[in-house]
PDB file of N, CA and C in Angstrom:
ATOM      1  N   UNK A   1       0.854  -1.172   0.000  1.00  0.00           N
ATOM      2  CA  UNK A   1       0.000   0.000   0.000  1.00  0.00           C
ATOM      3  C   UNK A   1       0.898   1.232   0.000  1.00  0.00           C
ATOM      4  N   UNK A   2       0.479   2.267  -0.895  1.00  0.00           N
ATOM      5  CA  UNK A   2       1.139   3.388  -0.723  1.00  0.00           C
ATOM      6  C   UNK A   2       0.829   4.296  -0.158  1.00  0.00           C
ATOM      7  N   UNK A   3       2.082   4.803   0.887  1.00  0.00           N
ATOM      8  CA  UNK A   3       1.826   6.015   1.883  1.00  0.00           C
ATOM      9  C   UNK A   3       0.753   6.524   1.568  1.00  0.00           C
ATOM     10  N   UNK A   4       0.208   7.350   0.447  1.00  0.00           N
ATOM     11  CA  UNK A   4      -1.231   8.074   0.256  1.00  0.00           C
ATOM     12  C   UNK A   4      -2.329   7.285   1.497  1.00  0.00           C
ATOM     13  N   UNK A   5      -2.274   6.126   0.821  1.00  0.00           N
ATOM     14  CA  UNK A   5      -3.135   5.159   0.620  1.00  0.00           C
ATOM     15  C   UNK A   5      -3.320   4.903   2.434  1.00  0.00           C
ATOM     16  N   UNK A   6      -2.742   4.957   3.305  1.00  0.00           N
ATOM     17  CA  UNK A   6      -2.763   4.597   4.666  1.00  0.00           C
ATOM     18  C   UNK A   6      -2.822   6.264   4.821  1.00  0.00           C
ATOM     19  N   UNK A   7      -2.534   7.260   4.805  1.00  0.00           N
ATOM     20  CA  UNK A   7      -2.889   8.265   4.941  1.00  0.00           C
ATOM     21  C   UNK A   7      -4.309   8.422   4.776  1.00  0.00           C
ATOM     22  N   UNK A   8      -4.882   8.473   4.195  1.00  0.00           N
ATOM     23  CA  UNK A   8      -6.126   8.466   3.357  1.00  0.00           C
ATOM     24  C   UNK A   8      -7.123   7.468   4.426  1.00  0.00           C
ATOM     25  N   UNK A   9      -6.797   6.485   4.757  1.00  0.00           N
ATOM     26  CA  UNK A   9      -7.479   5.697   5.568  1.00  0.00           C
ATOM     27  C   UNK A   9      -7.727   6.046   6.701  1.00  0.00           C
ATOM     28  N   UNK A  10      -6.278   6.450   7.162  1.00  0.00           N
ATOM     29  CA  UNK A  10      -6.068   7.375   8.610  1.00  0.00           C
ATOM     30  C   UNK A  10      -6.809   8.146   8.966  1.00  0.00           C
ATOM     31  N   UNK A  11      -6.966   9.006   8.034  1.00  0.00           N
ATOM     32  CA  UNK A  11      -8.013  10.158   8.022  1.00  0.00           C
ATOM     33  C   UNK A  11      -9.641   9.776   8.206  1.00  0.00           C
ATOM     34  N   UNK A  12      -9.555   8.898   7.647  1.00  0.00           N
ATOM     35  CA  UNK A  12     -10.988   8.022   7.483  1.00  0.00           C
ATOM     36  C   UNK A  12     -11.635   7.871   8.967  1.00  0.00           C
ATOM     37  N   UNK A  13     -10.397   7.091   9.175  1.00  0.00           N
ATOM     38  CA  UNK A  13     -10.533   6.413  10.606  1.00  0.00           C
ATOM     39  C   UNK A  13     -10.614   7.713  11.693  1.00  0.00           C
ATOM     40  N   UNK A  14     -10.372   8.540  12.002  1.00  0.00           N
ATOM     41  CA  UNK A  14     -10.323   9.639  12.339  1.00  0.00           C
ATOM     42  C   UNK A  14     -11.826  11.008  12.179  1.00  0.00           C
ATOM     43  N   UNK A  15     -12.338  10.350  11.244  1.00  0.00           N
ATOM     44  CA  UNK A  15     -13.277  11.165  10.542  1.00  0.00           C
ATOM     45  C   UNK A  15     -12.929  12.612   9.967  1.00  0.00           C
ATOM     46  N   UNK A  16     -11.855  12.538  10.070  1.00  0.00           N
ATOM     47  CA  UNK A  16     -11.264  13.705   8.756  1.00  0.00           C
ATOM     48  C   UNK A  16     -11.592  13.307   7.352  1.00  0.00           C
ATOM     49  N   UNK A  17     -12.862  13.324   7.025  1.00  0.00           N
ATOM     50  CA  UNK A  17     -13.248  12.970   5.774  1.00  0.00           C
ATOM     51  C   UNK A  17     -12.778  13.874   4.424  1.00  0.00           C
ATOM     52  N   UNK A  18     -12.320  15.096   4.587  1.00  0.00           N
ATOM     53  CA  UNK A  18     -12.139  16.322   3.506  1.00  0.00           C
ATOM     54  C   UNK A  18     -10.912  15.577   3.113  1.00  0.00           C
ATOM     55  N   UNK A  19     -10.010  15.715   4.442  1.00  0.00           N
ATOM     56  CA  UNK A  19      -8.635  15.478   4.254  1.00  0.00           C
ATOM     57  C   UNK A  19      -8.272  14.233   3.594  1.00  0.00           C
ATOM     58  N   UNK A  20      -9.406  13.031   4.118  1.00  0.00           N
ATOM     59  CA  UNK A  20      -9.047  11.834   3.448  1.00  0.00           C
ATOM     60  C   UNK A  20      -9.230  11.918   1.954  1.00  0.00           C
ATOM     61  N   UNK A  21     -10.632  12.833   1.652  1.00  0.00           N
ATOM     62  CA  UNK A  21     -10.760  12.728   0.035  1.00  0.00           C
ATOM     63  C   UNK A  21      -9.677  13.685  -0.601  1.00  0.00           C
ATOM     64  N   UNK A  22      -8.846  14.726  -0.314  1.00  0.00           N
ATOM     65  CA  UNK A  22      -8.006  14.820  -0.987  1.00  0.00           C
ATOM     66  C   UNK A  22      -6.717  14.102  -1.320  1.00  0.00           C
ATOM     67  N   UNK A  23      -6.077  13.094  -0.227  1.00  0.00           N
ATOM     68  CA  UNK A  23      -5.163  12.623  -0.459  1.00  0.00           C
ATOM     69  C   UNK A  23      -5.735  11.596  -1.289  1.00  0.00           C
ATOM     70  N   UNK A  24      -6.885  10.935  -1.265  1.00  0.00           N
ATOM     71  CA  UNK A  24      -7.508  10.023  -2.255  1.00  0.00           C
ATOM     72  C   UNK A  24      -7.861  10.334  -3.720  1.00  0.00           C
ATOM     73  N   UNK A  25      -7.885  11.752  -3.714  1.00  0.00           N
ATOM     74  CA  UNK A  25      -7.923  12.354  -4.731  1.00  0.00           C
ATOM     75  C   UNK A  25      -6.177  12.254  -5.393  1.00  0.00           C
ATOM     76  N   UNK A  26      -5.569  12.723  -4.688  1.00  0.00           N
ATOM     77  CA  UNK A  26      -4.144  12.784  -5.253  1.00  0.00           C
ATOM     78  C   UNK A  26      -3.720  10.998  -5.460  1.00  0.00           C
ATOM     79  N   UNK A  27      -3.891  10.310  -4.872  1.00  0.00           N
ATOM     80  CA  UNK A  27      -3.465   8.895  -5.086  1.00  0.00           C
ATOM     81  C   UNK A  27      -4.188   8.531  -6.470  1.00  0.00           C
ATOM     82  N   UNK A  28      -4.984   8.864  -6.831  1.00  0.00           N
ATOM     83  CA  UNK A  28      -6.129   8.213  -7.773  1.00  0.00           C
ATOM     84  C   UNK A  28      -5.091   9.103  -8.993  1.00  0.00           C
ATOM     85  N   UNK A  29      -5.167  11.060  -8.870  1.00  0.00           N
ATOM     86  CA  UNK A  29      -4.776  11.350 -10.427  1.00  0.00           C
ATOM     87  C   UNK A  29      -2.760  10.771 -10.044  1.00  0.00           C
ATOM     88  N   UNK A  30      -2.502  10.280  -9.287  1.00  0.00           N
ATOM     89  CA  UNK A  30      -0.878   9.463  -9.923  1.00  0.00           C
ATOM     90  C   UNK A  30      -1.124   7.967 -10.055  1.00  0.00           C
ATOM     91  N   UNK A  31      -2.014   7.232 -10.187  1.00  0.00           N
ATOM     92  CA  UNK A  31      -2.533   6.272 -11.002  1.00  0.00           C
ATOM     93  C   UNK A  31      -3.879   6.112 -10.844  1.00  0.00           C
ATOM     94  N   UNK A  32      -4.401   6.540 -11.753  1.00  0.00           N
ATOM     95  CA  UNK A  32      -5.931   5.792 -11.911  1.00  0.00           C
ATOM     96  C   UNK A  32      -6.233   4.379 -12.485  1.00  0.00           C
ATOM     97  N   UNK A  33      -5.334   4.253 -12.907  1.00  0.00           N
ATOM     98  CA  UNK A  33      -5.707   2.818 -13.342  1.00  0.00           C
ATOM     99  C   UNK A  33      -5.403   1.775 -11.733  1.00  0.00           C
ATOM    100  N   UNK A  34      -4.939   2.336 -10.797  1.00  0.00           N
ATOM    101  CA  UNK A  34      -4.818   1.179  -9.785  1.00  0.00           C
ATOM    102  C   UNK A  34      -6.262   1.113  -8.627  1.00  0.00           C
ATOM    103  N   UNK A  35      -6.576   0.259  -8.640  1.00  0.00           N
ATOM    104  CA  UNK A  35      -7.876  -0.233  -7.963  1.00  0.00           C
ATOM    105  C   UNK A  35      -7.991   0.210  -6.342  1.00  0.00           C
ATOM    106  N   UNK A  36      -6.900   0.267  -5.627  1.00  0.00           N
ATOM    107  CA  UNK A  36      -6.788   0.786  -4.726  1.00  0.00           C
ATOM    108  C   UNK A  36      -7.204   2.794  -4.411  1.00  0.00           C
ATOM    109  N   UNK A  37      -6.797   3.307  -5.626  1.00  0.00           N
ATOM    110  CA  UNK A  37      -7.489   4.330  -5.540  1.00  0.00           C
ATOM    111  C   UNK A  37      -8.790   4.554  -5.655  1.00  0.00           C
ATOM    112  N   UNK A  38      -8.689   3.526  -6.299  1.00  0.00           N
ATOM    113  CA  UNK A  38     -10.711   4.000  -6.517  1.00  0.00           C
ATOM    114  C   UNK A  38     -11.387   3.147  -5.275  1.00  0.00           C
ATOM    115  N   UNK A  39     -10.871   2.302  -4.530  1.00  0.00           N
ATOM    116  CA  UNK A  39     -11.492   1.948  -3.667  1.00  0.00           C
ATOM    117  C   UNK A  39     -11.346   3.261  -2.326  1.00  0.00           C
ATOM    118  N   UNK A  40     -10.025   3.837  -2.780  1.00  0.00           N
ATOM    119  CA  UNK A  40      -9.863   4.915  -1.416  1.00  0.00           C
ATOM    120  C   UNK A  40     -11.543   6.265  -1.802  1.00  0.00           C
ATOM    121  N   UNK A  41     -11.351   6.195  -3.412  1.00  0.00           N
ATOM    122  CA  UNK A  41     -12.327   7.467  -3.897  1.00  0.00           C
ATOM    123  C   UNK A  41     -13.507   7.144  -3.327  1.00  0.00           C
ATOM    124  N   UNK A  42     -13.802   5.572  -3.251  1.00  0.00           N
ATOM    125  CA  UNK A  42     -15.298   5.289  -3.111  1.00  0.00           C
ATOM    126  C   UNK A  42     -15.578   5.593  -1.488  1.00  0.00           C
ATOM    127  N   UNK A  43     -14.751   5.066  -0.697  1.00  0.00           N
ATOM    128  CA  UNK A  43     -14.927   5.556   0.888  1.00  0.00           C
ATOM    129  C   UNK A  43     -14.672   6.613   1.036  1.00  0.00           C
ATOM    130  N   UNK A  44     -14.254   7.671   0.479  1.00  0.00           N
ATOM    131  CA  UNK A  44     -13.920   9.278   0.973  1.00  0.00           C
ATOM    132  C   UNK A  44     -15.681   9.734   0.497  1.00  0.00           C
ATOM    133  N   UNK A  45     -16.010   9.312  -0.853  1.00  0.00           N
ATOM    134  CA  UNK A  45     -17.484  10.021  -1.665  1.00  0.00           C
ATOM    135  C   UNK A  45     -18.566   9.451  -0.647  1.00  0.00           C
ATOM    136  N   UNK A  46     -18.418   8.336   0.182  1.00  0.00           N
ATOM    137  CA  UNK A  46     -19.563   7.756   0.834  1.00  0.00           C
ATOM    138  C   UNK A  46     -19.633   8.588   1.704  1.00  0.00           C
ATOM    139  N   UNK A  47     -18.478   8.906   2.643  1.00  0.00           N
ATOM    140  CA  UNK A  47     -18.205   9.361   4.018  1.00  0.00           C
ATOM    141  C   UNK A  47     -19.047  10.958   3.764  1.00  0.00           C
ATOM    142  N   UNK A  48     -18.373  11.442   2.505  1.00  0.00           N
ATOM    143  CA  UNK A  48     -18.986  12.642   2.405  1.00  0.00           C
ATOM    144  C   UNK A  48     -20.342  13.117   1.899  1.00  0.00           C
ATOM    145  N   UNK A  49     -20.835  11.761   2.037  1.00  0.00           N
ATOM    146  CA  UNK A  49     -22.125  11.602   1.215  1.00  0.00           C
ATOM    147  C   UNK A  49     -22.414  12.030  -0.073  1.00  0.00           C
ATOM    148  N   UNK A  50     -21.387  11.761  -1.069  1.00  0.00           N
ATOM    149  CA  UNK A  50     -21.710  11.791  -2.595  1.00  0.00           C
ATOM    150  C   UNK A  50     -21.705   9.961  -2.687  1.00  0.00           C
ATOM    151  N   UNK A  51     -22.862   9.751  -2.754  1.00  0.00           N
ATOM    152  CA  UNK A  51     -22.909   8.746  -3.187  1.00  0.00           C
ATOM    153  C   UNK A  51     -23.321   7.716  -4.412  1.00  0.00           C
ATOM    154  N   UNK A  52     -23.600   8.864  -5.363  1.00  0.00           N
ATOM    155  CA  UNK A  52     -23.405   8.139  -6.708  1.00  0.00           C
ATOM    156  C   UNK A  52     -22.064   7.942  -7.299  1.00  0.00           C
ATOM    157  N   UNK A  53     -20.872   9.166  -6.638  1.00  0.00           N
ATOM    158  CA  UNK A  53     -19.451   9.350  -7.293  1.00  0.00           C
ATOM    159  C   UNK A  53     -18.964   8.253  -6.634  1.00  0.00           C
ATOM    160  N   UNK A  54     -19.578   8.228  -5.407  1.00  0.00           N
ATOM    161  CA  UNK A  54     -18.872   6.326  -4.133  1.00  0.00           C
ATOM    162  C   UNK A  54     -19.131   5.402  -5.481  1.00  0.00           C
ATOM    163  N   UNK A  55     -20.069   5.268  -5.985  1.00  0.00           N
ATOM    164  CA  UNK A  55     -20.634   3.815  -6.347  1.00  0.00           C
ATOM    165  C   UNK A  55     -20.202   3.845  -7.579  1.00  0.00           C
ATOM    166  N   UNK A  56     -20.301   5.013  -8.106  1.00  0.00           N
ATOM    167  CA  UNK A  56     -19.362   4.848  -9.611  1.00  0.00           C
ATOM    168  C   UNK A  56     -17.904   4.727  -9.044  1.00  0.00           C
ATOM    169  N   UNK A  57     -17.337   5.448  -8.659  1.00  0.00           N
ATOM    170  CA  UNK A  57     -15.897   4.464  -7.802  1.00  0.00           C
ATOM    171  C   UNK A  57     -15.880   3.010  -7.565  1.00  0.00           C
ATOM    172  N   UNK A  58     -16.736   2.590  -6.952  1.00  0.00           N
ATOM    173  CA  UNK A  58     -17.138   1.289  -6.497  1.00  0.00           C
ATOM    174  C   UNK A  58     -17.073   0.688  -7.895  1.00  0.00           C
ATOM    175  N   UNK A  59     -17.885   0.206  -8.442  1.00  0.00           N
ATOM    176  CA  UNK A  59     -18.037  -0.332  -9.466  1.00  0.00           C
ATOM    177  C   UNK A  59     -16.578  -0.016 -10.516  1.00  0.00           C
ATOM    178  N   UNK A  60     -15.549   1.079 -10.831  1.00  0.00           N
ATOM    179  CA  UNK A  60     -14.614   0.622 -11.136  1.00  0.00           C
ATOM    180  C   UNK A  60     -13.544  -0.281 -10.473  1.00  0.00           C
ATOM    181  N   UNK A  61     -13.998  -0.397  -9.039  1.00  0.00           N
ATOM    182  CA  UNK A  61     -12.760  -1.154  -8.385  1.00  0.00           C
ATOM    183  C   UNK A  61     -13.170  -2.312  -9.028  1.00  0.00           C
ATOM    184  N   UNK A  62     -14.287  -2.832  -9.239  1.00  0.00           N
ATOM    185  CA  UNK A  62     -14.818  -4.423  -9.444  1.00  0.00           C
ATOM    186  C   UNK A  62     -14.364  -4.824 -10.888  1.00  0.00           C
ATOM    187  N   UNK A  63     -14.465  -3.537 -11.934  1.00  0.00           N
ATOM    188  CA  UNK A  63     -13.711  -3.763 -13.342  1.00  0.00           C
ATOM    189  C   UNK A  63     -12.273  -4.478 -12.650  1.00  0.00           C
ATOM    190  N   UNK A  64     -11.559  -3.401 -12.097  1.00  0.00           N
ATOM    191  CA  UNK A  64     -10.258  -3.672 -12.075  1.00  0.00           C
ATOM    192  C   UNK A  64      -9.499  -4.715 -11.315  1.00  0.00           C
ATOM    193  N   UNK A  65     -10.596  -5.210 -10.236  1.00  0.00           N
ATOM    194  CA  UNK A  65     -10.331  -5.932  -9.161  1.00  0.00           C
ATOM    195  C   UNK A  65     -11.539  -6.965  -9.303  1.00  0.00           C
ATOM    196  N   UNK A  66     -11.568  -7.723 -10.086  1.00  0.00           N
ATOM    197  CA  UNK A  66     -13.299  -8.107 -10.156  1.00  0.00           C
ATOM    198  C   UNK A  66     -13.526  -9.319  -8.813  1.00  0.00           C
ATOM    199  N   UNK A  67     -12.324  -9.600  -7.993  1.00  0.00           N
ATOM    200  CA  UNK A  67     -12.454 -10.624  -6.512  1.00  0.00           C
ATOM    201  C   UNK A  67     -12.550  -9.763  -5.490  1.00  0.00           C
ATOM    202  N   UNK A  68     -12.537  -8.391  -6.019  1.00  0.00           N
ATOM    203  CA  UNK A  68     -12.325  -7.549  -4.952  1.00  0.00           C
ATOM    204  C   UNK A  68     -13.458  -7.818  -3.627  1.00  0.00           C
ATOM    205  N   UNK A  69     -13.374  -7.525  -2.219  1.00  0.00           N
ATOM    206  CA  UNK A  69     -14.245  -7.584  -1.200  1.00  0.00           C
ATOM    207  C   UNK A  69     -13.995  -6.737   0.218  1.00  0.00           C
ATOM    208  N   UNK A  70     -14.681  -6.824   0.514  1.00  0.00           N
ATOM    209  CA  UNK A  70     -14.087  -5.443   2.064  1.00  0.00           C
ATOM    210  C   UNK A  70     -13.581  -6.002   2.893  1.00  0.00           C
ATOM    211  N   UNK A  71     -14.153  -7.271   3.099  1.00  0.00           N
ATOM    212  CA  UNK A  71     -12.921  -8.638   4.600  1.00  0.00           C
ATOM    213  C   UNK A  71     -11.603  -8.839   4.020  1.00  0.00           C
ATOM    214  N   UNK A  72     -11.286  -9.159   2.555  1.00  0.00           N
ATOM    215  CA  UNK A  72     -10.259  -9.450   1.854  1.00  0.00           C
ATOM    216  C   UNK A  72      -9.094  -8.243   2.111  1.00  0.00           C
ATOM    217  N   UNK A  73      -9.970  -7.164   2.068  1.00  0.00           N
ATOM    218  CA  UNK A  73      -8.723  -5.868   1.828  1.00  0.00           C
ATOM    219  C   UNK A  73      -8.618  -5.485   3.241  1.00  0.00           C
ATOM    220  N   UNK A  74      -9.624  -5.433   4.065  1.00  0.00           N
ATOM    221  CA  UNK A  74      -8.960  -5.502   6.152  1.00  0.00           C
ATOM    222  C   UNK A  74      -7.809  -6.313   6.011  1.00  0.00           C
ATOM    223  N   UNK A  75      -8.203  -7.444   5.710  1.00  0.00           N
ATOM    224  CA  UNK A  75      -7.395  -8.404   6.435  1.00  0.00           C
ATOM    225  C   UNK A  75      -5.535  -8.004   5.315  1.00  0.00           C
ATOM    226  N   UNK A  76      -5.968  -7.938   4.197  1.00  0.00           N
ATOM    227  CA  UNK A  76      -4.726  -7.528   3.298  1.00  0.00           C
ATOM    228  C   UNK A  76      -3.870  -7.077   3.897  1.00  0.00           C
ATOM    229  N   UNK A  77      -4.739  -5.609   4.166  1.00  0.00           N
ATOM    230  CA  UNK A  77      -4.010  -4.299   4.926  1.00  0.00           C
ATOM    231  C   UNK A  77      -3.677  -4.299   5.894  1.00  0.00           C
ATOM    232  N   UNK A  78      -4.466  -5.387   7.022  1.00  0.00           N
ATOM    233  CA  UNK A  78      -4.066  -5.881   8.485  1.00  0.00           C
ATOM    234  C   UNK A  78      -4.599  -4.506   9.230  1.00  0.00           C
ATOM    235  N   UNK A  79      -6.120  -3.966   8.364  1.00  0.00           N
ATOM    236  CA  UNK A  79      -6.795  -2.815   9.360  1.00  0.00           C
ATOM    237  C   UNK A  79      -6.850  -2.911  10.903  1.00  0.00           C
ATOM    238  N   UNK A  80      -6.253  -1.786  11.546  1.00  0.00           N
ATOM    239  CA  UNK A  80      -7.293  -1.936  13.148  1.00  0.00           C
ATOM    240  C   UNK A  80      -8.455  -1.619  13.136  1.00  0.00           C
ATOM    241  N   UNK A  81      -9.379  -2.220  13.800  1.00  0.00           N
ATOM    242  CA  UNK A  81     -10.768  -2.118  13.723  1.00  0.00           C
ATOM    243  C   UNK A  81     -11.264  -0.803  13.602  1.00  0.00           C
ATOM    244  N   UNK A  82     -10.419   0.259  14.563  1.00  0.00           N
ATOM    245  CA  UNK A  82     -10.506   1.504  14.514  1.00  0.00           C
ATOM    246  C   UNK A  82     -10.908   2.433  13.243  1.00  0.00           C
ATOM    247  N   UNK A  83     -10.148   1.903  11.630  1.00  0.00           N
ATOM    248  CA  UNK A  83      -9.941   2.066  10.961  1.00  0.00           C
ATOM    249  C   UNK A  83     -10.999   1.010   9.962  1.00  0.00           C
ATOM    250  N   UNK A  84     -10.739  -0.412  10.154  1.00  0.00           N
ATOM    251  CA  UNK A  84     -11.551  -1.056   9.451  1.00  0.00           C
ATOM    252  C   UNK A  84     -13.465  -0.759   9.460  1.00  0.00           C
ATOM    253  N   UNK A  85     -13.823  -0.520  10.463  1.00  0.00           N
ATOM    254  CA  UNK A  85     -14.722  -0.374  10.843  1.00  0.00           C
ATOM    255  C   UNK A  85     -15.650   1.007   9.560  1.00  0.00           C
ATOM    256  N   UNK A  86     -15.164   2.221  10.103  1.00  0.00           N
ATOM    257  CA  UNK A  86     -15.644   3.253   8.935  1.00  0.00           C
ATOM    258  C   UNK A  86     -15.377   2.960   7.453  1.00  0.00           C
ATOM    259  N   UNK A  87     -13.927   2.175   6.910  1.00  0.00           N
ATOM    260  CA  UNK A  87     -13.819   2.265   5.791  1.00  0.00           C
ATOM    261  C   UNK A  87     -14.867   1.299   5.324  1.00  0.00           C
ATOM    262  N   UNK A  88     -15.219   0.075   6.313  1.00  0.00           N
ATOM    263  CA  UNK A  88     -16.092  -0.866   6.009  1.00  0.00           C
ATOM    264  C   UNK A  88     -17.652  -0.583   5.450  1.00  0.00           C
ATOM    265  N   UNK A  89     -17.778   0.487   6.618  1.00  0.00           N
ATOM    266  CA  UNK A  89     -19.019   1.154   6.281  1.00  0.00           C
ATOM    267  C   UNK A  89     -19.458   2.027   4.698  1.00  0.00           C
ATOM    268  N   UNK A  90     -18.201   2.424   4.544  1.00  0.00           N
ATOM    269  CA  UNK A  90     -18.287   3.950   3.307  1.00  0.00           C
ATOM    270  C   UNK A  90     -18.430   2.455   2.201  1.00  0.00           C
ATOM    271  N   UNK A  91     -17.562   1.911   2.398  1.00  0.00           N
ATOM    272  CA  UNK A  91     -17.550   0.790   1.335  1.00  0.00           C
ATOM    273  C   UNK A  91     -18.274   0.168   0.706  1.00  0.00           C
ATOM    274  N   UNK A  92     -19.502  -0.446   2.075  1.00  0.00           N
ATOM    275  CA  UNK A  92     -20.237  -0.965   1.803  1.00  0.00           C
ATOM    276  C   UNK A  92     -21.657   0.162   0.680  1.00  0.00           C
ATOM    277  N   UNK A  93     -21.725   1.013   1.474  1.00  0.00           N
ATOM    278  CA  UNK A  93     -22.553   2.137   0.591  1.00  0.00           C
ATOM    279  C   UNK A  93     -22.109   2.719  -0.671  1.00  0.00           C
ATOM    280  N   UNK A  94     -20.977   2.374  -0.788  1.00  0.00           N
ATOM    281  CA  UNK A  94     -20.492   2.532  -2.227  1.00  0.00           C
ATOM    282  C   UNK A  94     -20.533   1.028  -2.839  1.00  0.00           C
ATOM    283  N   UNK A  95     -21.547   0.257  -2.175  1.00  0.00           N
ATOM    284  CA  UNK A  95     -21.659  -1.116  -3.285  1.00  0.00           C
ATOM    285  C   UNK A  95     -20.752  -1.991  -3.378  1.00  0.00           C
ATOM    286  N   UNK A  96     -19.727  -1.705  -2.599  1.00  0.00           N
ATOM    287  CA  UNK A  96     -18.560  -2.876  -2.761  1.00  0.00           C
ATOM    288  C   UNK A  96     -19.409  -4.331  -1.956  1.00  0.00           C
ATOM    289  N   UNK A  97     -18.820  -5.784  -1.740  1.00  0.00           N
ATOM    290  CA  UNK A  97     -19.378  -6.241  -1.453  1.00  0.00           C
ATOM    291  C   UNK A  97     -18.207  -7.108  -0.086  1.00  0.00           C
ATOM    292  N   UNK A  98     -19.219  -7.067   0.792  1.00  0.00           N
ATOM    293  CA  UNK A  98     -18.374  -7.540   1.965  1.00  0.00           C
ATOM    294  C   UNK A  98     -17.482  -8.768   1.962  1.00  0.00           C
TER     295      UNK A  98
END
């Protein structure tokens, strides 16, 4: 995972939601093609309640990641609950699937 990318979560976890969607913003335009950003875009748009931009996020992680799941990427990342918990939530409302 790249620094952004645990930054971005941090924030999450924290409920610094602005802050998380910009560094999620910046992770996404230095690769968009990587699935991890758009999974960070989809939990920053939920949190902030844009939730059609979550789910259109969402739905590209599944192009790009099509095994993708929200237990799979905790456990990946080795979330603390602290953290797993909200991203779990934004996630899920952006359509990802648990």
């Amino acid at each position: 995972m790249c620094p952004g990318s645990r930054l971005s979560l941090g924030r999450i976890g924290r409920g610094e939601h602005e802050a998380a969607a910009e560094i999620a913003s910046k992770t996404f335009q230095s690769n968009p093609n990587w699935s991890n950003a758009h999974f960070l875009l989809a939990a920053t748009h939920a949190r902030l309640g844009r939730l059609d931009a979550a789910r259109a996020a969402g739905a590209r992680v599944m192009e790009l990641q099509p095994g993708f799941s929200i237990a799979g990427m905790c456990t990946a990342y080795d979330m603390h609950q602290s953290i797993a918990a909200p991203v779990s939530e934004a996630l899920k409302l952006a359509g990802l699937p648990d």
